[in-house]
N, C-alpha and C. Protein backbone atom coordinates (compact mmCIF):
# COMPACT_ATOMS: atom_id res chain seq x y z
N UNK A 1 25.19 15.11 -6.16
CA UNK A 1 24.05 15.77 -5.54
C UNK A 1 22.92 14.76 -5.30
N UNK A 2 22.61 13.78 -6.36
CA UNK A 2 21.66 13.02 -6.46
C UNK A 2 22.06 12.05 -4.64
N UNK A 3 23.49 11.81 -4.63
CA UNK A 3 23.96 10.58 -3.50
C UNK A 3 23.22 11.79 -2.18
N UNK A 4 23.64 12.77 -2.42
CA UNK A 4 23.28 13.60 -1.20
C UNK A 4 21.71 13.34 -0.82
N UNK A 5 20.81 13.54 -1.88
CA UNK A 5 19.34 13.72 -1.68
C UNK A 5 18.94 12.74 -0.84
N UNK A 6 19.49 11.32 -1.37
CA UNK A 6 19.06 9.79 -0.45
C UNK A 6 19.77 10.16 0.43
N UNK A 7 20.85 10.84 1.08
CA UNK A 7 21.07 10.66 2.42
C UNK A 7 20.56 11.57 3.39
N UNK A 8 19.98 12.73 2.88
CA UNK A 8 19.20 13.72 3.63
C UNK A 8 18.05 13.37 3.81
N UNK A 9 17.48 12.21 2.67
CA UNK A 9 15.74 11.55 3.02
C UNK A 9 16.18 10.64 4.00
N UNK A 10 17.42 10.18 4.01
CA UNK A 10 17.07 9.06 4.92
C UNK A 10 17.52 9.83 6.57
N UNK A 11 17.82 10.89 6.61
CA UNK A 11 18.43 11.71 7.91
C UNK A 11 16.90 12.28 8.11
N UNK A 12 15.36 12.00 7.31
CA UNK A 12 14.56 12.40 7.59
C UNK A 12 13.59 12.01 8.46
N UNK A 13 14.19 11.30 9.32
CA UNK A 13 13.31 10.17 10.26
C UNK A 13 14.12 10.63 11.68
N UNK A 14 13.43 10.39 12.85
CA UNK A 14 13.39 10.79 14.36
C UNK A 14 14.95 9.73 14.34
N UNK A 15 13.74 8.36 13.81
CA UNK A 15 14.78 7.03 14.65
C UNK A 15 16.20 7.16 14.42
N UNK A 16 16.09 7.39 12.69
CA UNK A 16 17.50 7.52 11.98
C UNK A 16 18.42 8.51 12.57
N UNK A 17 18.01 9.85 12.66
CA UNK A 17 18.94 10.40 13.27
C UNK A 17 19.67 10.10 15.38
N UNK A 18 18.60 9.27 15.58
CA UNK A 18 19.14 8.84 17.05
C UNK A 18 20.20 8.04 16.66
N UNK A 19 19.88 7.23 15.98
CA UNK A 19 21.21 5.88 15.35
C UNK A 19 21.95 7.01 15.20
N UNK A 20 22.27 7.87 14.51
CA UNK A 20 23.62 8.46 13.76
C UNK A 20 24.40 9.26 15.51
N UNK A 21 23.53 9.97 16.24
CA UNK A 21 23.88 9.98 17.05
C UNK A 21 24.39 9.38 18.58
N UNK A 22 23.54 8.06 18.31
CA UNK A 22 24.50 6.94 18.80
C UNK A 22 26.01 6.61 18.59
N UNK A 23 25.48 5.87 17.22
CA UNK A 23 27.15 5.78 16.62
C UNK A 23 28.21 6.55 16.72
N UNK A 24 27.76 8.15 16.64
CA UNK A 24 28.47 9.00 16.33
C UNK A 24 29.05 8.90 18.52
N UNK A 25 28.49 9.07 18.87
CA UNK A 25 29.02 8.78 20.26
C UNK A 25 29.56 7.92 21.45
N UNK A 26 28.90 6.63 20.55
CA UNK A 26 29.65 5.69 21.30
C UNK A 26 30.44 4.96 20.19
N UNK A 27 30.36 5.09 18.84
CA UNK A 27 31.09 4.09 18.23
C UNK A 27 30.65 2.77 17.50
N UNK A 28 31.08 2.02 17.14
CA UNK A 28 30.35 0.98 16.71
C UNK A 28 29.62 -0.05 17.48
N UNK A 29 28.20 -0.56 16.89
CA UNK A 29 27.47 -0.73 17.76
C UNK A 29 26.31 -2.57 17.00
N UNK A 30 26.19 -2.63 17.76
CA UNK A 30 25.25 -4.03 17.06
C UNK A 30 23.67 -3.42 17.67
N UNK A 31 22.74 -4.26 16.10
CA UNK A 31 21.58 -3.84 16.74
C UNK A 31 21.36 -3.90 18.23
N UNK A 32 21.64 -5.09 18.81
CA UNK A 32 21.06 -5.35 20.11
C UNK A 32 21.09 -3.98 20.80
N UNK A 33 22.50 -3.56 20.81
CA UNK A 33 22.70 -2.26 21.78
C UNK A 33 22.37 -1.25 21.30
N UNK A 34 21.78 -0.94 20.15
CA UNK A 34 20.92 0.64 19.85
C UNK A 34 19.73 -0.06 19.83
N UNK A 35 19.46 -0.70 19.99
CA UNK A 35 17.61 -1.12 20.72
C UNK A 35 17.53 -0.41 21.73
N UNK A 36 18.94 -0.98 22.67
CA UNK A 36 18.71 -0.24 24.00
C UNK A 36 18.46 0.75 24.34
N UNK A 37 18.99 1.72 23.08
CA UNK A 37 18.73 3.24 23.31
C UNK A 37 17.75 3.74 22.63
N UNK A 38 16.74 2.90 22.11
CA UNK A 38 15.36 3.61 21.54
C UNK A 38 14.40 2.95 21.50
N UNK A 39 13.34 3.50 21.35
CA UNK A 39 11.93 3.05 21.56
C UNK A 39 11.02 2.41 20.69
N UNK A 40 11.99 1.94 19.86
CA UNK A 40 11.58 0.61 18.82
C UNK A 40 11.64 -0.33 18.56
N UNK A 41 11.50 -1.40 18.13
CA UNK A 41 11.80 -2.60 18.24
C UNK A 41 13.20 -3.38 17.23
N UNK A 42 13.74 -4.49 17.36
CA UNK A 42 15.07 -4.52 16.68
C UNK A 42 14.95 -5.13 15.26
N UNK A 43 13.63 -5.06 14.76
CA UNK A 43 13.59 -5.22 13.20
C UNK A 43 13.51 -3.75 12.77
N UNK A 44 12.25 -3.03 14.00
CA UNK A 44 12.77 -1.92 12.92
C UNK A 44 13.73 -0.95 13.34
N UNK A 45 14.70 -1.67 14.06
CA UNK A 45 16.49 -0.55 14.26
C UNK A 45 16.80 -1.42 12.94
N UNK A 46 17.07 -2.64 12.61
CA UNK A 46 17.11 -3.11 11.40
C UNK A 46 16.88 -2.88 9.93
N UNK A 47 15.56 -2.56 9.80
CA UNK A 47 15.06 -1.66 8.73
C UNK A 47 15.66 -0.35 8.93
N UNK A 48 15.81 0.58 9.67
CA UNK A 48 16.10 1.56 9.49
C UNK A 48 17.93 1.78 8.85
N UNK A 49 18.58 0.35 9.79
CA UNK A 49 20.00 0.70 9.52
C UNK A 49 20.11 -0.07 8.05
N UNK A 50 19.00 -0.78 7.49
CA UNK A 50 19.47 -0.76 5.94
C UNK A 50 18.75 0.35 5.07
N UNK A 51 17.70 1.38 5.07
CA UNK A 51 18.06 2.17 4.69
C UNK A 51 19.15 3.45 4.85
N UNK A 52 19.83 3.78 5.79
CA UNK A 52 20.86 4.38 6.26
C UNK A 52 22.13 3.95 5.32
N UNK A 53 22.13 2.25 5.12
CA UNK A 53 23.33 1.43 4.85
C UNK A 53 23.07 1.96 3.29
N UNK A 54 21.80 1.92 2.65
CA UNK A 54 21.73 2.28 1.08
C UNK A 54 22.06 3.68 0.63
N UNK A 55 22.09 4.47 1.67
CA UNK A 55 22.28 5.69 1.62
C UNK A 55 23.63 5.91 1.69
N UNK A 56 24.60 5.39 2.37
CA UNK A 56 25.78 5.57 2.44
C UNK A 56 26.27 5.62 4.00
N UNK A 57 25.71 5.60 4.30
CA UNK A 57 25.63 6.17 5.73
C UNK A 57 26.40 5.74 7.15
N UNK A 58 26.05 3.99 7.06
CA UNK A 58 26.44 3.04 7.96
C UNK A 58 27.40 2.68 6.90
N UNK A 59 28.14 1.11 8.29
CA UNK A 59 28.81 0.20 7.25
C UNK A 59 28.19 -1.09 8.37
N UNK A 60 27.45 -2.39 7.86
CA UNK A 60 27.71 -3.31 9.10
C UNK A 60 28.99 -4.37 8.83
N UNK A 61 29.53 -4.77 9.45
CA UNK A 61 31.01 -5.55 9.63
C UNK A 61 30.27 -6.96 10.84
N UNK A 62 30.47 -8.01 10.03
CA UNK A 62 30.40 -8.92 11.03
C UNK A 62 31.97 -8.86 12.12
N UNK A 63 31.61 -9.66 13.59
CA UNK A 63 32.09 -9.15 14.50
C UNK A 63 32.01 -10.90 15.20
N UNK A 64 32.33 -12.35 14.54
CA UNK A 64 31.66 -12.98 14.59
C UNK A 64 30.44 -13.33 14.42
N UNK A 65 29.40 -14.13 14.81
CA UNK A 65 28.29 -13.79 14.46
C UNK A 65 27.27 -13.14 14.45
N UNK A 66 27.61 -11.71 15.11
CA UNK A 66 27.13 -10.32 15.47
C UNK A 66 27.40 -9.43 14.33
N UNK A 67 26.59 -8.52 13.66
CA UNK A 67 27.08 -7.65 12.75
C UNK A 67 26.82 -6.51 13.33
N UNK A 68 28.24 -5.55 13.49
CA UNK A 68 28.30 -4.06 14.31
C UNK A 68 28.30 -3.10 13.21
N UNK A 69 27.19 -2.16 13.39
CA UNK A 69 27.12 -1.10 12.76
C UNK A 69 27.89 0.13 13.36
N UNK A 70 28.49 0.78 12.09
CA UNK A 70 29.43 2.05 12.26
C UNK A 70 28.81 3.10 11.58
N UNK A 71 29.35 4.65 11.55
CA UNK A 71 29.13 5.50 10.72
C UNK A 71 30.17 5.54 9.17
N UNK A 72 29.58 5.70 8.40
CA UNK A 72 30.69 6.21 7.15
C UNK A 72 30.97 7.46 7.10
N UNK A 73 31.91 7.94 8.03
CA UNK A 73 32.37 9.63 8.23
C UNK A 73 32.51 10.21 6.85
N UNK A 74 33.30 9.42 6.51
CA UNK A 74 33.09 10.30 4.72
C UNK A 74 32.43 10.58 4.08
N UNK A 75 31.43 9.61 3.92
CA UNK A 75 29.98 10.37 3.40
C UNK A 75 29.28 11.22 3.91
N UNK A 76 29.19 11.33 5.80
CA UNK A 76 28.46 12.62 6.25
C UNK A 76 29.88 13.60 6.26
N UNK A 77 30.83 13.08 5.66
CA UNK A 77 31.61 14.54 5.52
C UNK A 77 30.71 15.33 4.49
N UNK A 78 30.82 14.56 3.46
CA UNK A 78 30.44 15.55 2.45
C UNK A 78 29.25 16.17 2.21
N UNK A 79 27.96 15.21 3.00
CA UNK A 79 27.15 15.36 3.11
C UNK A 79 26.94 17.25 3.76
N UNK A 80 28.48 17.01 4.88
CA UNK A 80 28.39 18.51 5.55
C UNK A 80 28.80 19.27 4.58
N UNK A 81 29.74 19.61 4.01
CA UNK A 81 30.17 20.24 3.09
C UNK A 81 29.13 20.59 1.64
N UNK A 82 28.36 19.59 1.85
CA UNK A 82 27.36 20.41 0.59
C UNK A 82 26.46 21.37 1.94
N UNK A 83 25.99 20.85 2.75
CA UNK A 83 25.09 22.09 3.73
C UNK A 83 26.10 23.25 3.81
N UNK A 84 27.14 23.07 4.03
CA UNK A 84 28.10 24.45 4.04
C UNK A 84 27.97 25.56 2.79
N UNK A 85 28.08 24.70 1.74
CA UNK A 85 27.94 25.41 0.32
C UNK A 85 26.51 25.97 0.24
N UNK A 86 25.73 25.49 0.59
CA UNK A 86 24.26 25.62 0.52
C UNK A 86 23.83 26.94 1.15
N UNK A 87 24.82 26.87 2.97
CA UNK A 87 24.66 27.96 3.67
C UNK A 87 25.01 28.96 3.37
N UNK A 88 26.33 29.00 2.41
CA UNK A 88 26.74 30.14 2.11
C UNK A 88 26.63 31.20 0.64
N UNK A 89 25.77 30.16 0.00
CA UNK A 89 24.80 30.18 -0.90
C UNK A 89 23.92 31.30 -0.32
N UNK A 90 22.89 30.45 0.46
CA UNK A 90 21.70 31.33 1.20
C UNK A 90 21.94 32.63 2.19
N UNK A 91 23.96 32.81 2.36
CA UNK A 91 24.32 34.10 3.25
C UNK A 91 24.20 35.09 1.93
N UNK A 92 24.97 34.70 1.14
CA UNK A 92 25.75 35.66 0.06
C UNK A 92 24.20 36.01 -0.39
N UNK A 93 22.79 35.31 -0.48
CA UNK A 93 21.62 35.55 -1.31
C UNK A 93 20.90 36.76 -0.41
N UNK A 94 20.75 36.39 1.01
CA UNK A 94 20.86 37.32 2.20
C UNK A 94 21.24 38.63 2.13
N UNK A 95 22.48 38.72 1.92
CA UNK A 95 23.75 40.10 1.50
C UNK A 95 23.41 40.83 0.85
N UNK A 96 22.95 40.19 -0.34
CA UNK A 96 22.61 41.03 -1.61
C UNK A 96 20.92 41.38 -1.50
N UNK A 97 19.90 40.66 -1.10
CA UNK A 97 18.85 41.11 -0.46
C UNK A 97 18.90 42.44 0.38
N UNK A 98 19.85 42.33 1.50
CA UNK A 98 19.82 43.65 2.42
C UNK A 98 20.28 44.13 1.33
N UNK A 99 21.43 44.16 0.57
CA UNK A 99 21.84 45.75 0.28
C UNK A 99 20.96 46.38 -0.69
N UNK A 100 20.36 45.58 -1.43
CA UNK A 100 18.59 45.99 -2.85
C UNK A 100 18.09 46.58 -1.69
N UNK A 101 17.48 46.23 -0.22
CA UNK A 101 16.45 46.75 -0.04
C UNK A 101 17.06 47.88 1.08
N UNK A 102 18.38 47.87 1.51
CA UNK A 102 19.29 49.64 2.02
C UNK A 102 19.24 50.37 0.53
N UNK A 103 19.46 50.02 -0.28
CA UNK A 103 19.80 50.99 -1.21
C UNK A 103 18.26 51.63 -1.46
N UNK A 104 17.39 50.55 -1.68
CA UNK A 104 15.49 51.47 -2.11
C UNK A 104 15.44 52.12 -0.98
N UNK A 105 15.52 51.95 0.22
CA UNK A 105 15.69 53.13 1.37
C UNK A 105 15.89 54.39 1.25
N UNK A 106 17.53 54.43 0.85
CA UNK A 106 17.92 55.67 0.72
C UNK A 106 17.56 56.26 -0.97
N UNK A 107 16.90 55.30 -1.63
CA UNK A 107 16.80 56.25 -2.96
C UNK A 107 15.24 56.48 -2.45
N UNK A 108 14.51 56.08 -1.56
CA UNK A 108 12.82 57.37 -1.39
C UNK A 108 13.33 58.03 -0.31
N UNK A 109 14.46 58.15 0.63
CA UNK A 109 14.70 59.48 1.42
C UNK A 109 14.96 60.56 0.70
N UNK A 110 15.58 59.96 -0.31
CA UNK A 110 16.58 61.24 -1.43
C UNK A 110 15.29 62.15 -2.14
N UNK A 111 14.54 61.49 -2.38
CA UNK A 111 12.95 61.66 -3.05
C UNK A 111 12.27 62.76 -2.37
């Protein structure tokens, strides 16, 4: 849970989530070419992809003397899979909310 928290702070930034949706669409990528696609400069696509990288998030792989950043699918697997649990957490909490407040309904009609 704790690995989850750092990766949801770090999914808490505009820039960060453009990177993930980069990657996630074109694939692996070197800073140079996600500069291209945002409105920051390439220290801080840099800074951002090493907090991402501490989080679990990225992987960079030199590529020669280029290092290409990827996603770590496995970690935003699970990352999804705890929001799933979470969601269905907050349905089932939902469920039982409506039916407490159908049931006080019909016990002041009965009244």
């Amino acid at each position: 849970m704790k690995g989850n928290a750092q990766l949801f702070a770090a999914l808490g930034d505009g820039t960060r989530l453009t990177l993930v949706a980069l990657l996630s669409k074109r694939g692996p990528l070197s800073v140079a070419r996600l500069t291209e696609h945002t409105h920051v400069t390439r220290q801080a696509v840099s800074k951002h992809l090493r907090v991402m990288e501490r989080a679990g998030m990225v992987r960079g792989t030199l590529r020669g003397r280029t290092r290409v950043w990827s996603l770590e699918a496995a970690r935003l697997e699970a990352a999804r899979r705890q929001i799933d649990l979470i969601s269905q957490e907050w349905d089932s909490a939902l469920s039982r909310l409506q039916r407490h407040v159908e049931q006080g309904r019909s016990a002041s009609h009965r009244s």
